[in-house]
Protein backbone atom coordinates (compact mmCIF):
# COMPACT_ATOMS: atom_id res chain seq x y z
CA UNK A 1 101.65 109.42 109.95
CA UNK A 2 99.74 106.51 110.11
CA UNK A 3 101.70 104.70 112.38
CA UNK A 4 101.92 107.48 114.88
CA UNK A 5 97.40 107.98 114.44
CA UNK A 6 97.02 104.18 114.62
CA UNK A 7 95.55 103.17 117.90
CA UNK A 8 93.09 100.22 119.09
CA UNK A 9 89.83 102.29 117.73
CA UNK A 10 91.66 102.15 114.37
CA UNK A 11 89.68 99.86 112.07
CA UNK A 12 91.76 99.47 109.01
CA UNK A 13 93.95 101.61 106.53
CA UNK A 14 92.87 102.52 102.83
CA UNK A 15 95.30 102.95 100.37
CA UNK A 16 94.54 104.45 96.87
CA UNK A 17 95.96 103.07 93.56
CA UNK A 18 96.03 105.39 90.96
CA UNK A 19 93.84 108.67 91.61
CA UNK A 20 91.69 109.69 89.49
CA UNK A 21 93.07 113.12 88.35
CA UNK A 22 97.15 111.78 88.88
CA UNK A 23 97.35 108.85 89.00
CA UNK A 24 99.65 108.61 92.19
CA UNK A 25 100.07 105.32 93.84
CA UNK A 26 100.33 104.97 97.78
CA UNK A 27 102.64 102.49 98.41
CA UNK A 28 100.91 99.58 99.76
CA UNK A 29 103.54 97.53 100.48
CA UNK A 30 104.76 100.52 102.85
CA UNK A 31 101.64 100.22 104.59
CA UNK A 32 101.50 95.58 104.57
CA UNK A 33 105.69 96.48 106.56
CA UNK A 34 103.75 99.15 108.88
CA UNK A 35 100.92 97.15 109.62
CA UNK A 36 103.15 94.08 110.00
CA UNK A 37 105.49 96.47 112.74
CA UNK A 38 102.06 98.04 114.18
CA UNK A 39 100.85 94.38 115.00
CA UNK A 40 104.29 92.84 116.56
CA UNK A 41 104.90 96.48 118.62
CA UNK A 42 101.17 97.00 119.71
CA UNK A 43 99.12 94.03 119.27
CA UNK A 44 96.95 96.14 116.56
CA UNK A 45 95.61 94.27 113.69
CA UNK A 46 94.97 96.61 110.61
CA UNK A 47 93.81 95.38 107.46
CA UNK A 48 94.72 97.70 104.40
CA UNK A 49 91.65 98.36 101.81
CA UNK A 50 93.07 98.76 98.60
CA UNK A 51 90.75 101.48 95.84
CA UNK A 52 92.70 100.06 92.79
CA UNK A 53 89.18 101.34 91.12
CA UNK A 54 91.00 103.96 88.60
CA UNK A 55 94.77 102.24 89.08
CA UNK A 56 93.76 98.69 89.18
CA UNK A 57 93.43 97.75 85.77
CA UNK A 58 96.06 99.94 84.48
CA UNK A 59 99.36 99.88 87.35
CA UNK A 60 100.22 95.64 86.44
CA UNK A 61 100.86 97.33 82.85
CA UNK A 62 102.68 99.91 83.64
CA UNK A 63 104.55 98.77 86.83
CA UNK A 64 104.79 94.48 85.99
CA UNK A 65 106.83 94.57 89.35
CA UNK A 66 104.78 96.13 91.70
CA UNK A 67 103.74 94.60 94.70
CA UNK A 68 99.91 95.90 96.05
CA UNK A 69 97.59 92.79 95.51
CA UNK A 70 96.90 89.48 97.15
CA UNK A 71 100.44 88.48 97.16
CA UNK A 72 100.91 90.80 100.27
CA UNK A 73 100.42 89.49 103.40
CA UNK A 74 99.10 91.37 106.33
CA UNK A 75 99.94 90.78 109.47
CA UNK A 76 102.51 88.09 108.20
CA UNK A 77 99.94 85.66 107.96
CA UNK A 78 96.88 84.96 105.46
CA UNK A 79 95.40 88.17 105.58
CA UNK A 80 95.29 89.74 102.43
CA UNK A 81 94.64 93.33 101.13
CA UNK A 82 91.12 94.07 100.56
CA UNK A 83 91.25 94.88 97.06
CA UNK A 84 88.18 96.70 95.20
């Protein structure tokens, strides 16, 4: 959906890491691929905010392999997730 919403008065994407009552994960990397298609097909540049506030300490634990930190890079250079 966001890739169909996303338009040049868009000024970023959040993403949520572990809600508070669930503890569902968006995929971020999803979103780094989308953002990475969004900028070659469109010339949009989106960062992705990252609310790893209830998930953050808890998803490296539980999932060692997933990717939703720094080591993405948006836009396929050195923009990183914001991460808070």
């Amino acid at each position: 959906a966001v890739e169909e919403l996303a338009d040049e008065n868009t000024i970023g994407v959040a993403a949520i890491l572990g809600s508070t009552y669930t503890g569902d994960l968006d995929d971020v990397q999803a979103l780094s691929a989308m953002s990475d298609k969004l900028r070659e097909k469109k010339g949009l540049e989106l960062p992705i905010h990252v609310d790893a506030a209830s998930g953050g300490f808890v998803a490296p634990f539980l999932f060692p392999d997933l990717v939703w930190d720094f080591q993405l890079k948006v836009g396929g250079g050195s923009n990183s997730p914001t991460v808070q």
